[in-house]
PDB file of N, CA and C in Angstrom:
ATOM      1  N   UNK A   1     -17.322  -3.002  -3.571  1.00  0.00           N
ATOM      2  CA  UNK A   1     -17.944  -3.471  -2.356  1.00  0.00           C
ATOM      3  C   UNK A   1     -18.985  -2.478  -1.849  1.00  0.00           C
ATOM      4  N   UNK A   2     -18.510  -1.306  -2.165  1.00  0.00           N
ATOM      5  CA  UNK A   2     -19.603  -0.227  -1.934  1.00  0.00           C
ATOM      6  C   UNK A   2     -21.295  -0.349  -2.845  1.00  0.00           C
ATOM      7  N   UNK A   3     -21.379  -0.339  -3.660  1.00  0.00           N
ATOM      8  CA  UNK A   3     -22.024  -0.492  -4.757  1.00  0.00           C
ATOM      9  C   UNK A   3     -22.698  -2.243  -3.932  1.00  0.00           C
ATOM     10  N   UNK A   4     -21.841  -3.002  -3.792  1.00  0.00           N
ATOM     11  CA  UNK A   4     -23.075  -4.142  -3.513  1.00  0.00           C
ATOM     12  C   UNK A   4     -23.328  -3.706  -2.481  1.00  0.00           C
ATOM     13  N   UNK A   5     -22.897  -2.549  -0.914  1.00  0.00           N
ATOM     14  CA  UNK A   5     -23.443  -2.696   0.059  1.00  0.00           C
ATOM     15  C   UNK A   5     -24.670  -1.830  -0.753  1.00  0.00           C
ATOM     16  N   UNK A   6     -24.808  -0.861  -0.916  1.00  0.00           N
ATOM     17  CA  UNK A   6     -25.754   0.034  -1.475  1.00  0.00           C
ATOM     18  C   UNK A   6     -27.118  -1.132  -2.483  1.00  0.00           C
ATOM     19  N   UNK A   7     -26.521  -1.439  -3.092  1.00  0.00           N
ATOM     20  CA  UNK A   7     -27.620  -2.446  -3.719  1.00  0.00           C
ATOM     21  C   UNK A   7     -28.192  -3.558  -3.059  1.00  0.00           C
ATOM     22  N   UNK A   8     -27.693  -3.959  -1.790  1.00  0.00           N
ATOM     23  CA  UNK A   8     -28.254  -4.791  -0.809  1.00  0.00           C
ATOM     24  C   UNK A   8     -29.334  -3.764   0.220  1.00  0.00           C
ATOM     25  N   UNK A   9     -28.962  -2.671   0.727  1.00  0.00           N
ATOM     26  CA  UNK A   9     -30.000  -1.998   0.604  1.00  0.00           C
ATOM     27  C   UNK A   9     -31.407  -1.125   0.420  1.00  0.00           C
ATOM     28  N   UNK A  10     -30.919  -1.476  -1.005  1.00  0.00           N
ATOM     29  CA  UNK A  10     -31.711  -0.550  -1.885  1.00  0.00           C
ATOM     30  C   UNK A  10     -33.038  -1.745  -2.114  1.00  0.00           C
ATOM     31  N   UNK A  11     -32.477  -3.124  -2.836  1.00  0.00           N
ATOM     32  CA  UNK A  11     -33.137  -4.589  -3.169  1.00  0.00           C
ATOM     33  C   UNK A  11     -33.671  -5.455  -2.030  1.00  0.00           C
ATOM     34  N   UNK A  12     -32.946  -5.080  -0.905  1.00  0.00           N
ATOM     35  CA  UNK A  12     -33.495  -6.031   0.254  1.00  0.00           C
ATOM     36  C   UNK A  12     -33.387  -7.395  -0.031  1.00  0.00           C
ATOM     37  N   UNK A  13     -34.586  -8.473   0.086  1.00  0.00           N
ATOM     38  CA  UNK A  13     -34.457  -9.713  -0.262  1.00  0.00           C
ATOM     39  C   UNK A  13     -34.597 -10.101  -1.531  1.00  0.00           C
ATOM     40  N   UNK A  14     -34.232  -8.935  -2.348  1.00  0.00           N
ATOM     41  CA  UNK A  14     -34.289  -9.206  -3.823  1.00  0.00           C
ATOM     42  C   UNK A  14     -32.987  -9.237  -4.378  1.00  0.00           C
ATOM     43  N   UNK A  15     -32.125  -9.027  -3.432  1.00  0.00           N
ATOM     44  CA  UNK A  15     -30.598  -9.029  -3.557  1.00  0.00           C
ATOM     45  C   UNK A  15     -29.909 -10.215  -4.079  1.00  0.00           C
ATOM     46  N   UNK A  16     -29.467 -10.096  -5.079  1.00  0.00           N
ATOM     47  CA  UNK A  16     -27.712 -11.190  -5.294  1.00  0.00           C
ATOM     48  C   UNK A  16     -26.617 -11.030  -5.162  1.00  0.00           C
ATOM     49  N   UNK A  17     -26.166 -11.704  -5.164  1.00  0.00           N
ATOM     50  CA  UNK A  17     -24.827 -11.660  -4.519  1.00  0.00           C
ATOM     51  C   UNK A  17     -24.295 -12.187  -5.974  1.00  0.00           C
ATOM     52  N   UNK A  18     -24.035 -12.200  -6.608  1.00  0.00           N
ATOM     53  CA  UNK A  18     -23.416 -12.834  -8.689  1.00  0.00           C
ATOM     54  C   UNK A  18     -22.762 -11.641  -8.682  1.00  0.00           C
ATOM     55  N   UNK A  19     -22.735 -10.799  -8.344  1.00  0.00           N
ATOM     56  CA  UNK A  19     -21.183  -9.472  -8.349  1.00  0.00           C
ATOM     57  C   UNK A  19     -20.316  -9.766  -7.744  1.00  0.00           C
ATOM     58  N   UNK A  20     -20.290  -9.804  -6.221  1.00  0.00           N
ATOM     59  CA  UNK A  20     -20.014  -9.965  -5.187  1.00  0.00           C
ATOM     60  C   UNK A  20     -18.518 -11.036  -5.046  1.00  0.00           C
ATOM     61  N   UNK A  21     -19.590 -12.249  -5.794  1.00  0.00           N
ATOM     62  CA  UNK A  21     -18.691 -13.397  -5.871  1.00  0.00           C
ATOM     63  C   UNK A  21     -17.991 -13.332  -6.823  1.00  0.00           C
ATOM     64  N   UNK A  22     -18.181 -12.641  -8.429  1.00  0.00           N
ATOM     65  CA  UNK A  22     -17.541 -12.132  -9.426  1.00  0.00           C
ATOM     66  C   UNK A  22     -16.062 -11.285  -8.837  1.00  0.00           C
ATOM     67  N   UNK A  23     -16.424 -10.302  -8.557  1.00  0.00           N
ATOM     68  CA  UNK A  23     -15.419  -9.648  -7.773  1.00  0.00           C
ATOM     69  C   UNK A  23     -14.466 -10.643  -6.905  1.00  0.00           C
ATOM     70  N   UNK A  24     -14.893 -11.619  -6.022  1.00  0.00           N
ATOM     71  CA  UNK A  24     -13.966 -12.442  -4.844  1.00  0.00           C
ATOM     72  C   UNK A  24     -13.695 -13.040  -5.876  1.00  0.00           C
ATOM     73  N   UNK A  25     -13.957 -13.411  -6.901  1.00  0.00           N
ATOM     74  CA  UNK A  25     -13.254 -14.572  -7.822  1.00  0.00           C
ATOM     75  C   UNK A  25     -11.805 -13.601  -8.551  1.00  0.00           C
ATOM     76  N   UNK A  26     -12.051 -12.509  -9.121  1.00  0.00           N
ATOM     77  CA  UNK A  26     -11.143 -11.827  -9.638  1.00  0.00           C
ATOM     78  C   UNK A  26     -10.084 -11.430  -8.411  1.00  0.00           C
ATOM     79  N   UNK A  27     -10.533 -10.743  -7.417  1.00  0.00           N
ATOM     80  CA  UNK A  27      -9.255 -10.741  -6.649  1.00  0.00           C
ATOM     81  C   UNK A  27      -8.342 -11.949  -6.871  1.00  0.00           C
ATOM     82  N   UNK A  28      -9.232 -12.719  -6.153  1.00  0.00           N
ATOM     83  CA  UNK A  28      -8.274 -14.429  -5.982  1.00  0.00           C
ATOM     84  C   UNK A  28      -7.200 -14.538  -7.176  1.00  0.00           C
ATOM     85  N   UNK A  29      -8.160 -13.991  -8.645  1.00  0.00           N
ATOM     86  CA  UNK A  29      -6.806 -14.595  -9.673  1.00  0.00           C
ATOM     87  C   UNK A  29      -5.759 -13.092  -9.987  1.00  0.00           C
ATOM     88  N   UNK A  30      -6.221 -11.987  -9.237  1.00  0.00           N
ATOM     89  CA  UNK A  30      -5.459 -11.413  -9.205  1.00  0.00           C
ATOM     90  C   UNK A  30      -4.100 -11.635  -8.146  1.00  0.00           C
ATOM     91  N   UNK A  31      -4.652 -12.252  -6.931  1.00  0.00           N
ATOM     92  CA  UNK A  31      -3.645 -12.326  -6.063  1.00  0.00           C
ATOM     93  C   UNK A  31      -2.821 -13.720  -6.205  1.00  0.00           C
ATOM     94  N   UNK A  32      -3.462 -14.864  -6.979  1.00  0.00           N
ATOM     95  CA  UNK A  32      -2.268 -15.638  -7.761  1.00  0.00           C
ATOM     96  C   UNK A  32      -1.613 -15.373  -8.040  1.00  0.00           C
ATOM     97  N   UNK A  33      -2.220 -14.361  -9.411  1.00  0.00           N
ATOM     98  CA  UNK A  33      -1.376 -14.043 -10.519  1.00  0.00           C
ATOM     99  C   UNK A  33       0.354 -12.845  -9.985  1.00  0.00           C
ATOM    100  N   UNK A  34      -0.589 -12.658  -9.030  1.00  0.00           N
ATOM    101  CA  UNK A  34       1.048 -11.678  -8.326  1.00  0.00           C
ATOM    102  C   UNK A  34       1.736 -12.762  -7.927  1.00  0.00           C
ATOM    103  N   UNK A  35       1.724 -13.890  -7.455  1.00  0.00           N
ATOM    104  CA  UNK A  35       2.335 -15.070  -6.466  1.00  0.00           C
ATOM    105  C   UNK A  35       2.985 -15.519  -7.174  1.00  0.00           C
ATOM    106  N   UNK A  36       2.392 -15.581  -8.480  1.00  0.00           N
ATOM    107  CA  UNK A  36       3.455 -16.317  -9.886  1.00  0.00           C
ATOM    108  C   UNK A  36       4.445 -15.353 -10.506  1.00  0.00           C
ATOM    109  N   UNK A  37       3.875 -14.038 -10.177  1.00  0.00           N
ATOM    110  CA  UNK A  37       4.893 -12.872 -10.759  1.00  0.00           C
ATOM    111  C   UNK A  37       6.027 -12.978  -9.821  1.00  0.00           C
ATOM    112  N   UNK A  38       5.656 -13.367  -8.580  1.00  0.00           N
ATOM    113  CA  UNK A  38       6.881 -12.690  -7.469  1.00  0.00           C
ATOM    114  C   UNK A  38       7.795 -14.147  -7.455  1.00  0.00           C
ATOM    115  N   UNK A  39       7.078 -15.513  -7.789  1.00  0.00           N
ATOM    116  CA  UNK A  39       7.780 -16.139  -7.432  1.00  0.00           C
ATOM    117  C   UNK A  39       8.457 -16.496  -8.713  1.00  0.00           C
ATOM    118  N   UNK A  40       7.918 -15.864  -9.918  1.00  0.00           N
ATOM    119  CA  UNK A  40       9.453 -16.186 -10.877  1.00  0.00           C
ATOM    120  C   UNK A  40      10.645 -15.541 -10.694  1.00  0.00           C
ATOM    121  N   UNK A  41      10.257 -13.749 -10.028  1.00  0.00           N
ATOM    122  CA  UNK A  41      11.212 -13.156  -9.016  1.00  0.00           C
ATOM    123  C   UNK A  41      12.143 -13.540  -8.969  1.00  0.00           C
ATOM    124  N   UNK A  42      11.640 -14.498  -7.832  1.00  0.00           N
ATOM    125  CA  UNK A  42      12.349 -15.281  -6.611  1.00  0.00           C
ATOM    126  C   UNK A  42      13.330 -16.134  -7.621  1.00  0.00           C
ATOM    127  N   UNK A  43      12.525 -17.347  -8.209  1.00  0.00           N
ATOM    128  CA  UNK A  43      13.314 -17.856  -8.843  1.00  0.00           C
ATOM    129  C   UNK A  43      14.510 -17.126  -9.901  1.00  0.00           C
ATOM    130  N   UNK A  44      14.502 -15.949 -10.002  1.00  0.00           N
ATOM    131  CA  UNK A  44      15.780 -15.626 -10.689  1.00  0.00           C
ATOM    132  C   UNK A  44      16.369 -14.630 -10.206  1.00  0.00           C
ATOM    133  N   UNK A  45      16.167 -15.087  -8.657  1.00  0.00           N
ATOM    134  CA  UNK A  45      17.080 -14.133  -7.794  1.00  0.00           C
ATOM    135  C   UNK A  45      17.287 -15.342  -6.789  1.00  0.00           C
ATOM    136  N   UNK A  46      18.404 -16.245  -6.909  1.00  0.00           N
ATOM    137  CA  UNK A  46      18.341 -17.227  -5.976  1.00  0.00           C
ATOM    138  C   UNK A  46      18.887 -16.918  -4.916  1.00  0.00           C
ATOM    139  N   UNK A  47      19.146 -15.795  -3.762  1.00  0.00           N
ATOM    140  CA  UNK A  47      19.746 -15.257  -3.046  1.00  0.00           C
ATOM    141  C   UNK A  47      18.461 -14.393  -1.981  1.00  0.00           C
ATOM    142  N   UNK A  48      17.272 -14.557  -2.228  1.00  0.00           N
ATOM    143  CA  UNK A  48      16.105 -13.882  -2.100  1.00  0.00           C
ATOM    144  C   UNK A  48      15.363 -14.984  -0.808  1.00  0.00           C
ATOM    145  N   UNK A  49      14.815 -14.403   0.131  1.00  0.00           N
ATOM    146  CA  UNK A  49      14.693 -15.128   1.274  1.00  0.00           C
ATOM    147  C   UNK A  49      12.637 -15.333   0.932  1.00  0.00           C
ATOM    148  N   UNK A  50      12.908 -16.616   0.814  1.00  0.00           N
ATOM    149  CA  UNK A  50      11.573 -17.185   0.153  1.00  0.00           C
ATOM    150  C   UNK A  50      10.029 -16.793   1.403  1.00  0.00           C
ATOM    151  N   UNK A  51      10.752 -16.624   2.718  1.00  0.00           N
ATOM    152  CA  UNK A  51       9.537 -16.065   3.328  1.00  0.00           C
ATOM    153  C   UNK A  51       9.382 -14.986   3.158  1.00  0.00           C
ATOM    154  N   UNK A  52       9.747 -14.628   2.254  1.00  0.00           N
ATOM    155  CA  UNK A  52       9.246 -13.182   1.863  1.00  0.00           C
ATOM    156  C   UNK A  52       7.715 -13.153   1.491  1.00  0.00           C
ATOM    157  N   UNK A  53       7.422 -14.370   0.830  1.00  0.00           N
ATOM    158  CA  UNK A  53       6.720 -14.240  -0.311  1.00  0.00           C
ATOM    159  C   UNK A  53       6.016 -14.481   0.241  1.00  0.00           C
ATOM    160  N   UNK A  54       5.646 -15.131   1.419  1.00  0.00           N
ATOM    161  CA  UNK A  54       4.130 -15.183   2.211  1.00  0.00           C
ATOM    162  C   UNK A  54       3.308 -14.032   2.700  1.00  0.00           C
ATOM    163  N   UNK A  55       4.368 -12.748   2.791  1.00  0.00           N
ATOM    164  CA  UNK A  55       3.890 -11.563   3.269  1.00  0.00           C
ATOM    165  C   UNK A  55       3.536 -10.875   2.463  1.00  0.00           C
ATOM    166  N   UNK A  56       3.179 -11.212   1.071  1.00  0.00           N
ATOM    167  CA  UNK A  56       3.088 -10.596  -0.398  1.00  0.00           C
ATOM    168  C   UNK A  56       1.768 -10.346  -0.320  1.00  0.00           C
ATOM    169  N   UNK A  57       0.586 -11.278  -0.443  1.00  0.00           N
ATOM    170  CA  UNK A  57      -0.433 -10.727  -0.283  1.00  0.00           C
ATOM    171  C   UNK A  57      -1.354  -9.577   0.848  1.00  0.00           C
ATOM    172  N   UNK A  58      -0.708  -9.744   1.982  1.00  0.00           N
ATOM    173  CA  UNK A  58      -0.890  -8.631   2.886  1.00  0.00           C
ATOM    174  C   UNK A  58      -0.663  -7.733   2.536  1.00  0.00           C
ATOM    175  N   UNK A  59       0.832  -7.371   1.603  1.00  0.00           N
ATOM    176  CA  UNK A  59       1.196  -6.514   1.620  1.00  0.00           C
ATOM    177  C   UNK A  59       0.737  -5.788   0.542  1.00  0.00           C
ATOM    178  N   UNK A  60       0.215  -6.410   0.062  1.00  0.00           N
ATOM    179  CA  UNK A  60      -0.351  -5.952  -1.077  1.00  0.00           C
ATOM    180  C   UNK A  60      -1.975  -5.398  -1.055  1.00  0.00           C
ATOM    181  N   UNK A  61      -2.940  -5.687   0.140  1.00  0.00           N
ATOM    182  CA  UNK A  61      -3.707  -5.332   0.197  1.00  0.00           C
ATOM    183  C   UNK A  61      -3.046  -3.980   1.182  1.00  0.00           C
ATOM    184  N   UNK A  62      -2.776  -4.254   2.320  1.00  0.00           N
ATOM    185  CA  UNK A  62      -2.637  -3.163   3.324  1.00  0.00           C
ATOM    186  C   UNK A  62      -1.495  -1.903   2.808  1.00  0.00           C
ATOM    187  N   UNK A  63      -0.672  -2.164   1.909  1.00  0.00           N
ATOM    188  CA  UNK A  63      -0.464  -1.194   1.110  1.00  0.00           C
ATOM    189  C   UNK A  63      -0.994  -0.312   0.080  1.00  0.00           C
ATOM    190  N   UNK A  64      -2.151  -0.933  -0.239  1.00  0.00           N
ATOM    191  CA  UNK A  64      -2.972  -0.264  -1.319  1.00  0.00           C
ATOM    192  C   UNK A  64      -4.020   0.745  -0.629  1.00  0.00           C
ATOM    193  N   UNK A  65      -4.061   0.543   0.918  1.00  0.00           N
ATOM    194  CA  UNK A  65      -5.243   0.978   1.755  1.00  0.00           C
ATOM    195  C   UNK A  65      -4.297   2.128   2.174  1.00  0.00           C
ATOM    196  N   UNK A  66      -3.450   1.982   2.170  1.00  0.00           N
ATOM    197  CA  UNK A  66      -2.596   3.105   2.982  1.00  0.00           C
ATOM    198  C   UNK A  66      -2.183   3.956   1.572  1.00  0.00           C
ATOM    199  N   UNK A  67      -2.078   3.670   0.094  1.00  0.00           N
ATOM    200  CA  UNK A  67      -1.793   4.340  -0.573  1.00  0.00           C
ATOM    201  C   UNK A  67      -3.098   5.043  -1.237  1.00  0.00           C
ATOM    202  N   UNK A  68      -4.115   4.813  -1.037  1.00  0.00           N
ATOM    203  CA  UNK A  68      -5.625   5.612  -1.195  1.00  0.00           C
ATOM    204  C   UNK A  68      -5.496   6.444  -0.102  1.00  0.00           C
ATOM    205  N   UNK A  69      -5.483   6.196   0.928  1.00  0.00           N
ATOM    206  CA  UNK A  69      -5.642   7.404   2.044  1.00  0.00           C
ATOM    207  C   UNK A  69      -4.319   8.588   1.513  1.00  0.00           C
ATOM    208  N   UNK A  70      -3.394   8.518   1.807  1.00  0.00           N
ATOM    209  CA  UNK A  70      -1.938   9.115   0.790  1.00  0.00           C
ATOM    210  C   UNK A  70      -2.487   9.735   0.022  1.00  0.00           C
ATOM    211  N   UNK A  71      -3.262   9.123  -1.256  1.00  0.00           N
ATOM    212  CA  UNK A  71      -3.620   9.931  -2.487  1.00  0.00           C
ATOM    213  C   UNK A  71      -4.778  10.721  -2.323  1.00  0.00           C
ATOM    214  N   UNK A  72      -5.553  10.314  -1.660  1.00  0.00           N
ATOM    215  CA  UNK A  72      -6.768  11.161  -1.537  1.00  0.00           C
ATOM    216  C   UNK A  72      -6.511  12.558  -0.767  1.00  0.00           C
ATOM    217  N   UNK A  73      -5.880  12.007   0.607  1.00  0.00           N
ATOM    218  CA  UNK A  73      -4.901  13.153   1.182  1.00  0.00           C
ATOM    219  C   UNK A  73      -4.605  13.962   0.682  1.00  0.00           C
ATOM    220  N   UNK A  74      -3.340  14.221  -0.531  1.00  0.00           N
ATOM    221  CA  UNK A  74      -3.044  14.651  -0.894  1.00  0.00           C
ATOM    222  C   UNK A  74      -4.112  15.727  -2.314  1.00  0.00           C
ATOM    223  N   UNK A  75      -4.893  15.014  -2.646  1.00  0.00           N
ATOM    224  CA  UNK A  75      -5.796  15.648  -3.531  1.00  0.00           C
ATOM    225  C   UNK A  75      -6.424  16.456  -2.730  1.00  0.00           C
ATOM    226  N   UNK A  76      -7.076  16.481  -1.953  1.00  0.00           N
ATOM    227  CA  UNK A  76      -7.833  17.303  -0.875  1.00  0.00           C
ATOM    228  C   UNK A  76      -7.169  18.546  -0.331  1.00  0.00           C
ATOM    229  N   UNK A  77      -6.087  18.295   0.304  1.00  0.00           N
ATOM    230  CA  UNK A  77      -4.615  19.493   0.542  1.00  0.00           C
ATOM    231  C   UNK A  77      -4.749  20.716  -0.825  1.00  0.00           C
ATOM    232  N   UNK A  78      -4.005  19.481  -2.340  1.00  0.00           N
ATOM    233  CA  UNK A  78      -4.139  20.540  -3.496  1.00  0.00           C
ATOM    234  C   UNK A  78      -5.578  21.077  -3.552  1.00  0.00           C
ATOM    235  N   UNK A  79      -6.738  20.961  -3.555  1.00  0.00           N
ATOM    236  CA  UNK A  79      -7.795  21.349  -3.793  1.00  0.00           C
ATOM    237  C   UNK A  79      -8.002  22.716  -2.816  1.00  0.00           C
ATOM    238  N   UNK A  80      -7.709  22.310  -1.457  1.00  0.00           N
ATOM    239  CA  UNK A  80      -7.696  23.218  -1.145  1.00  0.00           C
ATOM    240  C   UNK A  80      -6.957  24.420  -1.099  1.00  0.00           C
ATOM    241  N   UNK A  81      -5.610  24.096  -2.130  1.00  0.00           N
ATOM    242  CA  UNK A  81      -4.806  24.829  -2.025  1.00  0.00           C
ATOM    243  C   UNK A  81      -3.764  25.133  -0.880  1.00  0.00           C
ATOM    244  N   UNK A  82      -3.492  23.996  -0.052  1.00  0.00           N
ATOM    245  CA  UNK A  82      -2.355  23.784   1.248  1.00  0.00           C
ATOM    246  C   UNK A  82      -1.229  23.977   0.607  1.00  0.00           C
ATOM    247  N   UNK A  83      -0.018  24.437   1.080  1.00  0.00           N
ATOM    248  CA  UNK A  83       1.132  24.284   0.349  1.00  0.00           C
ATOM    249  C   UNK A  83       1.823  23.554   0.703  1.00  0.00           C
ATOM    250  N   UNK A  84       2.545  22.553   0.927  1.00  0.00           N
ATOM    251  CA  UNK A  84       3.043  21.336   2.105  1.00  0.00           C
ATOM    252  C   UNK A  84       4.489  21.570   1.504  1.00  0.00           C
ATOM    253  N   UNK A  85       5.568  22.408   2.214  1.00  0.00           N
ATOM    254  CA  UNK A  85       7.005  22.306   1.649  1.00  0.00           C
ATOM    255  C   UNK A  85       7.914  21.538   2.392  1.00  0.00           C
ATOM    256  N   UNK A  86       9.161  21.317   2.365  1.00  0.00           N
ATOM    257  CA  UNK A  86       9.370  19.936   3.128  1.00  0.00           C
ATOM    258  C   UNK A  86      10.113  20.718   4.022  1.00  0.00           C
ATOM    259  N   UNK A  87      10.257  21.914   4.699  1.00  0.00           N
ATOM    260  CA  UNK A  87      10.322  22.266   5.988  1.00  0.00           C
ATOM    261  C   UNK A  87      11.940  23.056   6.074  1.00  0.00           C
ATOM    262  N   UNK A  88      12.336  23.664   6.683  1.00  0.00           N
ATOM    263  CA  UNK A  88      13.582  24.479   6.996  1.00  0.00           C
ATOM    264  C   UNK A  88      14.273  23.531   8.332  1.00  0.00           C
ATOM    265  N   UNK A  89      15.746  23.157   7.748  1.00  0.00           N
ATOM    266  CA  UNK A  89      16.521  22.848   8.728  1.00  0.00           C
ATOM    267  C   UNK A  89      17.493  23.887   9.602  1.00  0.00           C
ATOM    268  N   UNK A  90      17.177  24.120  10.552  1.00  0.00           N
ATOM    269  CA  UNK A  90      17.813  25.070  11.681  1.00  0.00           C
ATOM    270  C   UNK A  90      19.050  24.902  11.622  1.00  0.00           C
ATOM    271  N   UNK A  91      20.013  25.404  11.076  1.00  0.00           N
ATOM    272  CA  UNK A  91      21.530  24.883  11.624  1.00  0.00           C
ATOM    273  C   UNK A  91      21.902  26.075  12.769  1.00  0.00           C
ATOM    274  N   UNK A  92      22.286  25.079  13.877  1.00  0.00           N
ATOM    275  CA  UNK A  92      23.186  26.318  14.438  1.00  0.00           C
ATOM    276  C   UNK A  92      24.582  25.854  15.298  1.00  0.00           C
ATOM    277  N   UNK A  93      25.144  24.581  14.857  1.00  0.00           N
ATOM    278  CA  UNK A  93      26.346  24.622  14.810  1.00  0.00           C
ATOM    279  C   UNK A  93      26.922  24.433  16.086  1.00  0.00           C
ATOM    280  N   UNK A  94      26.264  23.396  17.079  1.00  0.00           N
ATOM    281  CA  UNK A  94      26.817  23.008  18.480  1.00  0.00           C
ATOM    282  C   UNK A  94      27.409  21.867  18.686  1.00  0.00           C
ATOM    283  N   UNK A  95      27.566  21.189  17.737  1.00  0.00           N
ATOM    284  CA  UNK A  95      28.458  19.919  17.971  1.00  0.00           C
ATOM    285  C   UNK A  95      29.940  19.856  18.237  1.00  0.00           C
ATOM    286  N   UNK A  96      30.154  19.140  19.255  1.00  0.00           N
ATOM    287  CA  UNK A  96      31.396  19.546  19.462  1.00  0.00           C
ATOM    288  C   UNK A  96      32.048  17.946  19.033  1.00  0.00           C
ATOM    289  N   UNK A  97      33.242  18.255  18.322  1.00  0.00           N
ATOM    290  CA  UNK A  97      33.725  16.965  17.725  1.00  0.00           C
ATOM    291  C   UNK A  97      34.822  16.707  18.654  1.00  0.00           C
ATOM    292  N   UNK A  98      34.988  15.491  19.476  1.00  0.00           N
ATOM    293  CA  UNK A  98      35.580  14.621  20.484  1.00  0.00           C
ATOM    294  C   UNK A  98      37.083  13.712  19.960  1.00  0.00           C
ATOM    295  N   UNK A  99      38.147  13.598  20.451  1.00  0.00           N
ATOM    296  CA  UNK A  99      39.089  12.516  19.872  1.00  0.00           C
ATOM    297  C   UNK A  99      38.020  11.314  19.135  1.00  0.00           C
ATOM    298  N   UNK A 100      37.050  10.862  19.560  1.00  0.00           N
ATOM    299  CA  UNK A 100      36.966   9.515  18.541  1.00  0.00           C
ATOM    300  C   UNK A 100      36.060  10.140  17.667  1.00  0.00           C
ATOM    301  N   UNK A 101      35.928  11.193  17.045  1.00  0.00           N
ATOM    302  CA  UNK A 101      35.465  11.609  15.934  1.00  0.00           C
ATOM    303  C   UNK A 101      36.440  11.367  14.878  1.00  0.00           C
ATOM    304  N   UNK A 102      37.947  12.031  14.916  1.00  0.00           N
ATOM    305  CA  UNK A 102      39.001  12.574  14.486  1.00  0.00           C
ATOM    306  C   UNK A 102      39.625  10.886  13.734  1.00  0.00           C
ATOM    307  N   UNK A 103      39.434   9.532  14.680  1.00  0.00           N
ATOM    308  CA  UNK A 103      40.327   8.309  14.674  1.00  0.00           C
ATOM    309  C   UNK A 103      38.854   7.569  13.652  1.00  0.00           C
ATOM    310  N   UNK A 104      37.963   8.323  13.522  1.00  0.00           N
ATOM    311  CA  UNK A 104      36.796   7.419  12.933  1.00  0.00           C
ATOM    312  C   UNK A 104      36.782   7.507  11.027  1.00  0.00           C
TER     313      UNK A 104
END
């Protein structure tokens, strides 16, 4: 999408759009083609709550947007050499355990 905004740009009224629609055509049979993956799923999981499957394509775009930001994130951190460790838990041992701790 980048690339046609840039070439709409660049061409002005010399611009086509024959990528553009190339591309919207391939999503589309990409996002079938998941609909048929998920719903043979479904079908051999008959216990599987079928509105699921309407939220499939959302989820499938707005997860992919959130997993580029994630990855890029993370490349940028290593590049710069961040060290990201998953942090120190403080114990210091104030809980006081009550009769319905003991009956639980």
């Amino acid at each position: 999408l980048v690339g046609q905004w840039i070439a709409y740009k660049q061409h002005g009224s010399e611009f086509t759009d024959t990528d553009l629609k190339l591309i919207g055509i391939y999503y589309i049979v990409f996002i079938v083609v998941d609909l048929l993956a998920a719903v043979a799923g479904f079908l051999m999981d008959r216990k599987e709550d079928w509105k699921l499957l309407f939220w499939l394509p959302l989820q499938r775009f707005g997860y992919r947007q959130l997993m580029y930001y994630v990855v890029l994130r993370s490349i940028a951190n290593a590049l710069r050499g961040v060290f990201v460790g998953w942090g120190k838990l403080e114990r210091h041992g104030t809980v006081k355990a009550g009769p319905s701790a003991r009956g639980a």
